[in-house]
PDB file of N, CA and C in Angstrom:
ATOM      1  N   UNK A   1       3.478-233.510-106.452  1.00  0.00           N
ATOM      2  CA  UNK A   1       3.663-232.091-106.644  1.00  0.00           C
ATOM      3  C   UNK A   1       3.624-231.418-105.273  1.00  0.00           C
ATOM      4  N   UNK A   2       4.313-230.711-105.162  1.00  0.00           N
ATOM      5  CA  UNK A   2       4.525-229.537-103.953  1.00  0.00           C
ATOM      6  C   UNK A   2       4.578-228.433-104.122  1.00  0.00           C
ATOM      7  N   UNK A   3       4.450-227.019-103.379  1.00  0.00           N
ATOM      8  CA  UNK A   3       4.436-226.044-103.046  1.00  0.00           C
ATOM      9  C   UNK A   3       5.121-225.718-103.997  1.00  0.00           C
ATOM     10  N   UNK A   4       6.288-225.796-104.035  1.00  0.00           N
ATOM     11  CA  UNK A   4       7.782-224.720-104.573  1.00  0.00           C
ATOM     12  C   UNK A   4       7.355-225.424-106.296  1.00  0.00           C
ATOM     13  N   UNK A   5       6.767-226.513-106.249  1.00  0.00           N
ATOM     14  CA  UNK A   5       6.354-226.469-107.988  1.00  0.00           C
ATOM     15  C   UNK A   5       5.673-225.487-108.592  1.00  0.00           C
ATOM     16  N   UNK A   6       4.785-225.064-108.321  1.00  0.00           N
ATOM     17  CA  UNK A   6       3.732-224.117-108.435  1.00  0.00           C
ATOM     18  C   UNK A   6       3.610-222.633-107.984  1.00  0.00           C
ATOM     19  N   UNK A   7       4.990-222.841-106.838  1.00  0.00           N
ATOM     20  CA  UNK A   7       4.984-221.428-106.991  1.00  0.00           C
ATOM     21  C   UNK A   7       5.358-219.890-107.340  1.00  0.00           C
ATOM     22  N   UNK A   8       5.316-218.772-106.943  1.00  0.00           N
ATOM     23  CA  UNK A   8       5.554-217.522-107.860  1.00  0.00           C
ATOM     24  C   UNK A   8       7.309-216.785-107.100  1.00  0.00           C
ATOM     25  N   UNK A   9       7.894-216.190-107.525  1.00  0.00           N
ATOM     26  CA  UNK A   9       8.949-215.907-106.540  1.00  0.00           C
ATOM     27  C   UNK A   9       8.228-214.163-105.502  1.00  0.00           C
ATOM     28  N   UNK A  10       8.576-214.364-104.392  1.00  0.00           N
ATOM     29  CA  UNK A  10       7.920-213.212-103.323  1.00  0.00           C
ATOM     30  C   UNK A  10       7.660-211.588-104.752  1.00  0.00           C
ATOM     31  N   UNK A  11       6.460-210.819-103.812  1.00  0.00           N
ATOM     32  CA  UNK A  11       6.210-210.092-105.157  1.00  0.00           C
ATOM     33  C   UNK A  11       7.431-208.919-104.170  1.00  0.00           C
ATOM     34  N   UNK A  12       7.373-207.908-105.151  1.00  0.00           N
ATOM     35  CA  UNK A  12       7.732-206.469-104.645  1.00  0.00           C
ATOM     36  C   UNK A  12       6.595-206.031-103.523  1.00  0.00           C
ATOM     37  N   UNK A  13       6.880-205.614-102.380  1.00  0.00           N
ATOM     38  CA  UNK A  13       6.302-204.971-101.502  1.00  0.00           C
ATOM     39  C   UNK A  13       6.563-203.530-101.202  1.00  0.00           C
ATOM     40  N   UNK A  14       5.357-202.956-100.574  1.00  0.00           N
ATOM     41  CA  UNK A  14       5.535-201.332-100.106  1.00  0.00           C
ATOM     42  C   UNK A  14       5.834-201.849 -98.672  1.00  0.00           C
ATOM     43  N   UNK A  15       6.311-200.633 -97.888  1.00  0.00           N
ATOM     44  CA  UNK A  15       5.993-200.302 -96.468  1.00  0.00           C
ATOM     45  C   UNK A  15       5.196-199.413 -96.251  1.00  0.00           C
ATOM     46  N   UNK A  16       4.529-199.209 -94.614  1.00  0.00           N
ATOM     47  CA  UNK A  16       3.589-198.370 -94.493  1.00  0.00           C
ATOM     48  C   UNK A  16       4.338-196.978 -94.664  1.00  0.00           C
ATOM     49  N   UNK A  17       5.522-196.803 -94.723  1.00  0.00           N
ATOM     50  CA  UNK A  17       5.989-195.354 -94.487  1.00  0.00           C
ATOM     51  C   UNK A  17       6.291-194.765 -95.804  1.00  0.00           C
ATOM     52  N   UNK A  18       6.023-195.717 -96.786  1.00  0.00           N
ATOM     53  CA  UNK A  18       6.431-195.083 -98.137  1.00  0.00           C
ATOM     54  C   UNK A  18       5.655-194.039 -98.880  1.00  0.00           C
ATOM     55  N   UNK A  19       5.995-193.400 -99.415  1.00  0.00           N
ATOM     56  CA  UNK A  19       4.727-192.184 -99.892  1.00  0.00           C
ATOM     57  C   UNK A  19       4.112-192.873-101.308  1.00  0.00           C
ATOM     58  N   UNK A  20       3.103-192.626-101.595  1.00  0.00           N
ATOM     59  CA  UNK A  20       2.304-193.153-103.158  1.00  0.00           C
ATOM     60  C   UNK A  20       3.547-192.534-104.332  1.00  0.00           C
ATOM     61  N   UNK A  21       4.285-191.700-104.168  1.00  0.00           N
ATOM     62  CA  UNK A  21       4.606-190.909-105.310  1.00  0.00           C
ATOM     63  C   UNK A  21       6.160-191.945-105.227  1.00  0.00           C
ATOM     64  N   UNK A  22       6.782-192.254-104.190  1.00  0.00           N
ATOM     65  CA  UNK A  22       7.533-193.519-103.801  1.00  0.00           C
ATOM     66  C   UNK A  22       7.295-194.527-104.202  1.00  0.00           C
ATOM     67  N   UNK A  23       6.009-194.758-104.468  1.00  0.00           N
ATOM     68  CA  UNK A  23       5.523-196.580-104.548  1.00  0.00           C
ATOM     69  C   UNK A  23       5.080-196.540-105.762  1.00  0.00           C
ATOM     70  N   UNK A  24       4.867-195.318-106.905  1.00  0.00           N
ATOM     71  CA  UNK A  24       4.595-195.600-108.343  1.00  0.00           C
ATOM     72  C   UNK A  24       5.380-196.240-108.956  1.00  0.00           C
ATOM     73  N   UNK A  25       6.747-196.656-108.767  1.00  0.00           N
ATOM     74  CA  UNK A  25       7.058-197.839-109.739  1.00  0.00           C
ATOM     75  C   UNK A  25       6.554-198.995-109.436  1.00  0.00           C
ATOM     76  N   UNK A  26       6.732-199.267-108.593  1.00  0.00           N
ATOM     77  CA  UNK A  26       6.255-200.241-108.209  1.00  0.00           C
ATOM     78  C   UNK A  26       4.734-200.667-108.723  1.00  0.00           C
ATOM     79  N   UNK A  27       3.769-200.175-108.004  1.00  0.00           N
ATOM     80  CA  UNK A  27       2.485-199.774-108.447  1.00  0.00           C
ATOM     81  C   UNK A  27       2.310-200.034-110.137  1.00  0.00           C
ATOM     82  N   UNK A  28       2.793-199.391-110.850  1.00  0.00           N
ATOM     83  CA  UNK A  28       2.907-199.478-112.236  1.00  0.00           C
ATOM     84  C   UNK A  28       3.830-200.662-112.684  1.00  0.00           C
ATOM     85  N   UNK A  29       4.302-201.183-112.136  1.00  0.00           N
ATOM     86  CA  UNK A  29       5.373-202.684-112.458  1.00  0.00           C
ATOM     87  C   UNK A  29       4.472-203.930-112.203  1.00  0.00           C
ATOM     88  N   UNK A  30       3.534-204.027-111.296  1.00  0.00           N
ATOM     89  CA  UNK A  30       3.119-204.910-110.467  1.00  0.00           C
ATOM     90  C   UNK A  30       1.272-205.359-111.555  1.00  0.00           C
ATOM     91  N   UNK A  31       1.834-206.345-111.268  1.00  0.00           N
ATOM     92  CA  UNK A  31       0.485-206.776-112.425  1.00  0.00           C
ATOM     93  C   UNK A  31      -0.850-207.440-111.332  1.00  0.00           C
ATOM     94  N   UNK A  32      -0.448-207.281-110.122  1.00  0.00           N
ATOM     95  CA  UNK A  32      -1.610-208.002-109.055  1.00  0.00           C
ATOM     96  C   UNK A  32      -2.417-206.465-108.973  1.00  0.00           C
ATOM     97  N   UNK A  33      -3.653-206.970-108.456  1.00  0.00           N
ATOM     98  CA  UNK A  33      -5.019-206.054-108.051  1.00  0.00           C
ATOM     99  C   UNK A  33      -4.258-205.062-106.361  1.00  0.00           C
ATOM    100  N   UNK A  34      -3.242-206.009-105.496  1.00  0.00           N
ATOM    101  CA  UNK A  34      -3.236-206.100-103.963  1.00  0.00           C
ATOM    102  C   UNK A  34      -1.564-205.848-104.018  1.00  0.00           C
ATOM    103  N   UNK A  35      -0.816-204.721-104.137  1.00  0.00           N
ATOM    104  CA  UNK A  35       0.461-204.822-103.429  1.00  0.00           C
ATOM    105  C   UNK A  35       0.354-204.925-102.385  1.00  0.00           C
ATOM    106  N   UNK A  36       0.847-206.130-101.847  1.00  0.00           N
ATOM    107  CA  UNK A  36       1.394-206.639-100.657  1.00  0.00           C
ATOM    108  C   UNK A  36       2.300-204.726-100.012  1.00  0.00           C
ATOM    109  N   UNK A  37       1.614-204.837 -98.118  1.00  0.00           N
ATOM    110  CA  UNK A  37       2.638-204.176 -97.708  1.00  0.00           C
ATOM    111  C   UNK A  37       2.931-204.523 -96.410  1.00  0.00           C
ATOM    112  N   UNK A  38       4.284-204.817 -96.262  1.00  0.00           N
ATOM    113  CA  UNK A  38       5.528-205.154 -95.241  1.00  0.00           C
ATOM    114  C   UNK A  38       5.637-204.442 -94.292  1.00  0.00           C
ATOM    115  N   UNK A  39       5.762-204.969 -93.140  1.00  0.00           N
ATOM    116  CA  UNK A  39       6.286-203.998 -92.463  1.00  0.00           C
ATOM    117  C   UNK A  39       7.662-202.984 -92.008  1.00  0.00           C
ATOM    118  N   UNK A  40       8.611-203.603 -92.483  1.00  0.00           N
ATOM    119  CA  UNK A  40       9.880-203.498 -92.885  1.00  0.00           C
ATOM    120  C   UNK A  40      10.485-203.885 -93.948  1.00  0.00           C
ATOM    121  N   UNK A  41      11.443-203.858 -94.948  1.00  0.00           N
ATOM    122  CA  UNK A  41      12.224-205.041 -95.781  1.00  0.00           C
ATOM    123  C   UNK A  41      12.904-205.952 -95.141  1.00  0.00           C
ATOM    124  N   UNK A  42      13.386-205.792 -93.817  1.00  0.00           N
ATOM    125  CA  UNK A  42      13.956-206.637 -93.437  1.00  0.00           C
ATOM    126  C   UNK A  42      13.547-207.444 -92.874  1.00  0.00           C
ATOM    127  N   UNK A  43      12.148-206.919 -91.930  1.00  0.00           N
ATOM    128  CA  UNK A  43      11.252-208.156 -91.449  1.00  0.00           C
ATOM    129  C   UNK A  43      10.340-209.097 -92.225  1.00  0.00           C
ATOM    130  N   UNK A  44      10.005-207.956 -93.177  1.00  0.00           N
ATOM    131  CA  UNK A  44       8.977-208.677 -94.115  1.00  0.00           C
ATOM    132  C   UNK A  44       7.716-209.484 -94.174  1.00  0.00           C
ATOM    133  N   UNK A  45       7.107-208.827 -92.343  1.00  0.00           N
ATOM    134  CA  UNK A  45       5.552-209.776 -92.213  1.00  0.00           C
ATOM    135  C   UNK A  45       4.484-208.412 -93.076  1.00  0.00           C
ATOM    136  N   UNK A  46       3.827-209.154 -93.459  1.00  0.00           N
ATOM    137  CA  UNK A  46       2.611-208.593 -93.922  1.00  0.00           C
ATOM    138  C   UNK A  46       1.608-207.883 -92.779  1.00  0.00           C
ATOM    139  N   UNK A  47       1.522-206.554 -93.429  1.00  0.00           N
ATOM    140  CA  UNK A  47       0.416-205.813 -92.053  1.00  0.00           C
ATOM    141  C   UNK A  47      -0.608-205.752 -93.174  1.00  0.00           C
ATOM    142  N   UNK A  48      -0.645-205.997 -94.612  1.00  0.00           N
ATOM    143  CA  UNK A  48      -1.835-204.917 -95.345  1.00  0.00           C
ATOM    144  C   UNK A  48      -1.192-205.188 -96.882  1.00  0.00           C
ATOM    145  N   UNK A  49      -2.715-204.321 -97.624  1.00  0.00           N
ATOM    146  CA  UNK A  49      -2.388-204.460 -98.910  1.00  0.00           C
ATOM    147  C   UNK A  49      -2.726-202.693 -99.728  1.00  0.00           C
ATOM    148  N   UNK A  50      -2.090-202.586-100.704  1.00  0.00           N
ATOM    149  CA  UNK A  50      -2.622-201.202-101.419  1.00  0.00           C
ATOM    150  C   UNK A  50      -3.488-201.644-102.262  1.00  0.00           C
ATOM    151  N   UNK A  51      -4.965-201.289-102.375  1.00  0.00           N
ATOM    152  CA  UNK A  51      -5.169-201.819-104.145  1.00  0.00           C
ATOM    153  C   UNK A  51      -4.835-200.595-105.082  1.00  0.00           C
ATOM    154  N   UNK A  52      -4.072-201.346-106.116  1.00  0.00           N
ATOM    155  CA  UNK A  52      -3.567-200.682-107.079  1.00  0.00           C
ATOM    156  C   UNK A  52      -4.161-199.921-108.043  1.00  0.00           C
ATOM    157  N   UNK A  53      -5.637-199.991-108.576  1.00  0.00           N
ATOM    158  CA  UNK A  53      -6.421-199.267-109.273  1.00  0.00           C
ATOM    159  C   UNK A  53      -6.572-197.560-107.924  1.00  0.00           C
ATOM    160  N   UNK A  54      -6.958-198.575-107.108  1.00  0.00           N
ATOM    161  CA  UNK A  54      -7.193-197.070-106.136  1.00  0.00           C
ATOM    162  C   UNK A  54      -5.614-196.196-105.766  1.00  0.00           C
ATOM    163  N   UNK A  55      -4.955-196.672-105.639  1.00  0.00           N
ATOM    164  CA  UNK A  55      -3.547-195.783-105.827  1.00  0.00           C
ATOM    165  C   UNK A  55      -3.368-195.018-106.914  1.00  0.00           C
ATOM    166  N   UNK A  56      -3.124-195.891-107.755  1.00  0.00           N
ATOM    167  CA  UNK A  56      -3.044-195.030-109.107  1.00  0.00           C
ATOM    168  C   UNK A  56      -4.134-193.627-108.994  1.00  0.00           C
ATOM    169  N   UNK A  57      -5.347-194.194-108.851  1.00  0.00           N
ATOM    170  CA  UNK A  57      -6.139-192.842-109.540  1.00  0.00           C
ATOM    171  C   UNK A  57      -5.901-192.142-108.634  1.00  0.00           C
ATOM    172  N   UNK A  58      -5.562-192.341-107.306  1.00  0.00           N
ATOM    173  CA  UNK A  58      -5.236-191.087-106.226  1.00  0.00           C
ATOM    174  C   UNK A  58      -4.261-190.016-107.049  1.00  0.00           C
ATOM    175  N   UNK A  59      -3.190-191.402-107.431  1.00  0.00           N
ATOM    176  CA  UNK A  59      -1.788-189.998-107.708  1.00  0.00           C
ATOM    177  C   UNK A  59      -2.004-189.720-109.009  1.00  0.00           C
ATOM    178  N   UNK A  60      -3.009-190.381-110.135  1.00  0.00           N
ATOM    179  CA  UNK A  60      -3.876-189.468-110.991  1.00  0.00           C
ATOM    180  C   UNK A  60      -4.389-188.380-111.011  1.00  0.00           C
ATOM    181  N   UNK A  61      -5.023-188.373-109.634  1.00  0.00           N
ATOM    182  CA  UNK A  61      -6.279-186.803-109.643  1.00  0.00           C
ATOM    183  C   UNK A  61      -4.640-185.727-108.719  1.00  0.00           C
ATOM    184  N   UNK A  62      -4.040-186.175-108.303  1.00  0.00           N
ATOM    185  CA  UNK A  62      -3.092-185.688-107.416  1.00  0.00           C
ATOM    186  C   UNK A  62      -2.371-184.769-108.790  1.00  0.00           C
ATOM    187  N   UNK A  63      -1.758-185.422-109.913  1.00  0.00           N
ATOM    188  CA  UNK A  63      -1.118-184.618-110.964  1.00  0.00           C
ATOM    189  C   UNK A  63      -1.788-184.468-111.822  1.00  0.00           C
ATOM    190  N   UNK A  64      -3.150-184.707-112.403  1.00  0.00           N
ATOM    191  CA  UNK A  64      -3.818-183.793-113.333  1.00  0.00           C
ATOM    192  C   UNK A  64      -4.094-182.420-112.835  1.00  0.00           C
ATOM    193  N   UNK A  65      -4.118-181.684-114.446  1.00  0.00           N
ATOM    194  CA  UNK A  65      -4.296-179.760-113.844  1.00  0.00           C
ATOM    195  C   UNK A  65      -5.647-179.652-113.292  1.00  0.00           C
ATOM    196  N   UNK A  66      -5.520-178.720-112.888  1.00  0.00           N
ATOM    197  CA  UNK A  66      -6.763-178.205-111.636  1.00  0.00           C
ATOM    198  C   UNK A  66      -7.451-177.097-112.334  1.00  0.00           C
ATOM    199  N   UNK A  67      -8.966-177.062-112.583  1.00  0.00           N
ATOM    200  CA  UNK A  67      -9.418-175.504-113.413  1.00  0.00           C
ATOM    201  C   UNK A  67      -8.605-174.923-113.078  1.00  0.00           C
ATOM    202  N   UNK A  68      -8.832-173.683-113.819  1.00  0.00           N
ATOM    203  CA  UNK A  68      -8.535-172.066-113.391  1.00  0.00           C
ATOM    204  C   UNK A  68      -9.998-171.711-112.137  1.00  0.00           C
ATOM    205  N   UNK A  69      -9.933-171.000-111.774  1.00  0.00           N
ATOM    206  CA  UNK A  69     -11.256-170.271-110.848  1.00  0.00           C
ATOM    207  C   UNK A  69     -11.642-169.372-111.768  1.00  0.00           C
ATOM    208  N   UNK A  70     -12.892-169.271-111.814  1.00  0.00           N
ATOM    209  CA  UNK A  70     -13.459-168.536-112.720  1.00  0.00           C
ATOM    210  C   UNK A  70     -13.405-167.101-112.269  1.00  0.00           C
ATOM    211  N   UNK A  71     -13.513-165.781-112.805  1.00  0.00           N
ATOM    212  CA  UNK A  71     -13.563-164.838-112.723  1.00  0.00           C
ATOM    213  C   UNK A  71     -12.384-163.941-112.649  1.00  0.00           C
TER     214      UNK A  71
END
């Protein structure tokens, strides 16, 4: 057995320049804890990862409504 038996095909990656509101499909497509992020698409080395629970709830609290101010 070797490598390419066992393994997964490359996941979807972000770049650092992409905005969260950019990377929600993704984000929401992606069944890992760690989107992989690239430094380019075309180069494609790894600088970093997003974790995906913490993204999400960012652009969670980002579009839920906001009180009113009282008074």
């Amino acid at each position: 057995m070797i490598a390419y038996d066992v393994m997964r095909p490359p996941p979807v990656c972000l770049t650092p320049n992409q905005s969260l509101l950019d990377a929600l499909p993704v984000l929401l497509a992606s069944e890992q804890r760690n989107v992989p992020v690239i430094s380019t698409q075309q180069e494609r080395r790894l600088v970093g990862a997003v974790a995906r629970a913490e993204a999400l709830g960012i652009l969670s609290e980002a579009i839920s409504p906001r009180s009113a101010p009282n008074g």
